[in-house]
C-alpha atoms as a PDB file:
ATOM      1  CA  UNK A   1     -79.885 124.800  52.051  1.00  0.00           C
ATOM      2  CA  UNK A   2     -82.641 125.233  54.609  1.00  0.00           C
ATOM      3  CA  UNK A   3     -85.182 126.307  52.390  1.00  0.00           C
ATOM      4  CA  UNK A   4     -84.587 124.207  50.378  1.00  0.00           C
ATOM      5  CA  UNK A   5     -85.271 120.913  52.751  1.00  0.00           C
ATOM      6  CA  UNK A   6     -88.505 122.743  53.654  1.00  0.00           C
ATOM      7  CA  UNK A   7     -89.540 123.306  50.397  1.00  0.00           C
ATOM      8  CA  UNK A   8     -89.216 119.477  50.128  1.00  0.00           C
ATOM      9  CA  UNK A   9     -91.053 118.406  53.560  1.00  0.00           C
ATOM     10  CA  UNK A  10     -93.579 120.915  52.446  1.00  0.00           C
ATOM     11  CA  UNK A  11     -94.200 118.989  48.748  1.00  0.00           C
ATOM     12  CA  UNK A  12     -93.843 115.394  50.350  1.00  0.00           C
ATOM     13  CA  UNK A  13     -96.377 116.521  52.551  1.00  0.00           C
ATOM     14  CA  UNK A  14     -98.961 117.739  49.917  1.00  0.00           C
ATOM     15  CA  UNK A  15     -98.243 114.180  48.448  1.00  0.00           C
ATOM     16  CA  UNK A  16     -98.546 112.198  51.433  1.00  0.00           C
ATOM     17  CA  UNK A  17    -102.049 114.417  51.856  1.00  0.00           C
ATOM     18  CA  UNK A  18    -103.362 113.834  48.401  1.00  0.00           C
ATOM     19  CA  UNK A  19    -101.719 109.834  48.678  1.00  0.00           C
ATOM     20  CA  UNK A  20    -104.305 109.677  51.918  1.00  0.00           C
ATOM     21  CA  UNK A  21    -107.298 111.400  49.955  1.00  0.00           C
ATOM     22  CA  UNK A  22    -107.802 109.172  47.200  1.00  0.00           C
ATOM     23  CA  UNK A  23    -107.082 106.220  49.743  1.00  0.00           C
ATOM     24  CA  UNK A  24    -109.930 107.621  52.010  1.00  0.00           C
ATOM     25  CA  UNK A  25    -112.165 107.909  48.316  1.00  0.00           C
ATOM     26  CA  UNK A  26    -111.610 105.016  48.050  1.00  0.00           C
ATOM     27  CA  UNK A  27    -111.935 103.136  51.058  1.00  0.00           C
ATOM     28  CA  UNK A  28    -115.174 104.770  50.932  1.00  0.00           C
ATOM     29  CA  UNK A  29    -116.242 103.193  47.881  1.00  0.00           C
ATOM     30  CA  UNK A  30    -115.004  99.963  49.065  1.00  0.00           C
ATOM     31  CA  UNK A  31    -117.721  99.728  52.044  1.00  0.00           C
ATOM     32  CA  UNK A  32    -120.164 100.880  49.258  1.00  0.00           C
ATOM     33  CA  UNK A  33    -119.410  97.767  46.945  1.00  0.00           C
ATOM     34  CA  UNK A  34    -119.536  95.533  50.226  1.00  0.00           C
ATOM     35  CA  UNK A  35    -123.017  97.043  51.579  1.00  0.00           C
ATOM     36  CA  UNK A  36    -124.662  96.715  48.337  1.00  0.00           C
ATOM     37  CA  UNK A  37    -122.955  93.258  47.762  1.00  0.00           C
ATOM     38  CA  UNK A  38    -124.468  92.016  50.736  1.00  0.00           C
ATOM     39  CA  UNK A  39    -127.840  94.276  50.814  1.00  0.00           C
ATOM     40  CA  UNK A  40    -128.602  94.515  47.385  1.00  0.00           C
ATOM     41  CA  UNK A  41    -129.538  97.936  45.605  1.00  0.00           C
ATOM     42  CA  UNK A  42    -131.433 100.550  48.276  1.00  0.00           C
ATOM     43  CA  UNK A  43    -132.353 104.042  47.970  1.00  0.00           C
ATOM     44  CA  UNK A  44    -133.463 104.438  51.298  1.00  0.00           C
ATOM     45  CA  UNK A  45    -132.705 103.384  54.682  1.00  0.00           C
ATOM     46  CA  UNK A  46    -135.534 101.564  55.161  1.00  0.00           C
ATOM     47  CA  UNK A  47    -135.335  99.857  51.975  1.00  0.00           C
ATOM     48  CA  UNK A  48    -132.272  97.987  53.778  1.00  0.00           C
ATOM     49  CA  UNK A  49    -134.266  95.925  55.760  1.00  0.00           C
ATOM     50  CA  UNK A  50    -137.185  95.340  53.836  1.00  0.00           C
ATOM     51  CA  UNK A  51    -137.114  91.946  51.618  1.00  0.00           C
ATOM     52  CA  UNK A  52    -134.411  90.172  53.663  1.00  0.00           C
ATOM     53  CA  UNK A  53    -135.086  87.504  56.082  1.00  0.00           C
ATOM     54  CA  UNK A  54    -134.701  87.928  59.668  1.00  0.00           C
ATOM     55  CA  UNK A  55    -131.639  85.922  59.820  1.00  0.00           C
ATOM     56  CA  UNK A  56    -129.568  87.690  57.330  1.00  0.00           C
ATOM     57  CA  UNK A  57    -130.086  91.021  58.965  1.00  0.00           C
ATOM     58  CA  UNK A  58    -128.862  89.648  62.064  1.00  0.00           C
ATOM     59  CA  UNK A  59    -126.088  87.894  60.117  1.00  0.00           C
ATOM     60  CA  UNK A  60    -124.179  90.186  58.504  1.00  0.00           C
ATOM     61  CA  UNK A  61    -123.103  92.970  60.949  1.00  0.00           C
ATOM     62  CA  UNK A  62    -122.046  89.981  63.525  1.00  0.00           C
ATOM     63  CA  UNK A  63    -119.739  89.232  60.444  1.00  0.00           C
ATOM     64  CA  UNK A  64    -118.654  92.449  60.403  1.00  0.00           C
ATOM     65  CA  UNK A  65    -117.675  92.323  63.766  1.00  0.00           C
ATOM     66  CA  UNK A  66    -115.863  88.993  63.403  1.00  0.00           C
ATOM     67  CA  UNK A  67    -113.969  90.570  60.506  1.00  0.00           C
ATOM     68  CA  UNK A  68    -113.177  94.146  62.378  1.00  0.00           C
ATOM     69  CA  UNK A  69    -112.828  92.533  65.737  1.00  0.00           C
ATOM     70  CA  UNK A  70    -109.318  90.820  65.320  1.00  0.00           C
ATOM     71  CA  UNK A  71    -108.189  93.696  62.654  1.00  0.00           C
ATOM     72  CA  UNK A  72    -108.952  95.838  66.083  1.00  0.00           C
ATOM     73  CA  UNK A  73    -107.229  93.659  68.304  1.00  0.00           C
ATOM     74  CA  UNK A  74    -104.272  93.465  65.679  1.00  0.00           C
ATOM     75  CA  UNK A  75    -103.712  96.341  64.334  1.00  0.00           C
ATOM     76  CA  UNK A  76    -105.314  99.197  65.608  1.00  0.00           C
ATOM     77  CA  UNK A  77    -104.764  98.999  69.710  1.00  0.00           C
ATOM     78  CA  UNK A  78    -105.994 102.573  70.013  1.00  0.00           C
ATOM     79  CA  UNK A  79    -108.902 102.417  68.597  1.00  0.00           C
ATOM     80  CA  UNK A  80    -110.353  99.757  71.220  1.00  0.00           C
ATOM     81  CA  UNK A  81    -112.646 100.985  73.138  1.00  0.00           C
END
């Protein structure tokens, strides 16, 4: 009966694992479709800041913050820092 409950942790686990990979994918992809919603198509670095006015480059990582700042506060206590 033991072996068998292992066998079980041991398959949830390798679900829970793959369950957390495709979230990270995608989470990933996520902050892709933001950045080049809000940048615009770059190949380079560079190519970030080039073409957008002063303003806007200033602009969007403060909203960033104003968005992850209270998820911080909220949600993730640990990771303050």
């Amino acid at each position: 009966m033991r072996s068998r409950e292992h066998t079980l942790m041991l398959v949830l686990a390798a679900l829970l694992g793959l369950l957390a990979g495709f979230g990270s994918v995608g989470f990933r992809g996520l902050i892709r479709v933001i950045q080049r919603g809000a940048w615009g198509d770059w190949t380079y670095t560079l190519d970030l800041v080039r073409g957008h006015a002063w303003w806007w480059i200033v602009l969007i990582p403060a909203l960033g913050g104003l968005v992850v700042g209270p998820l911080v506060h909220l949600a993730a206590r640990e990771a303050k820092g």
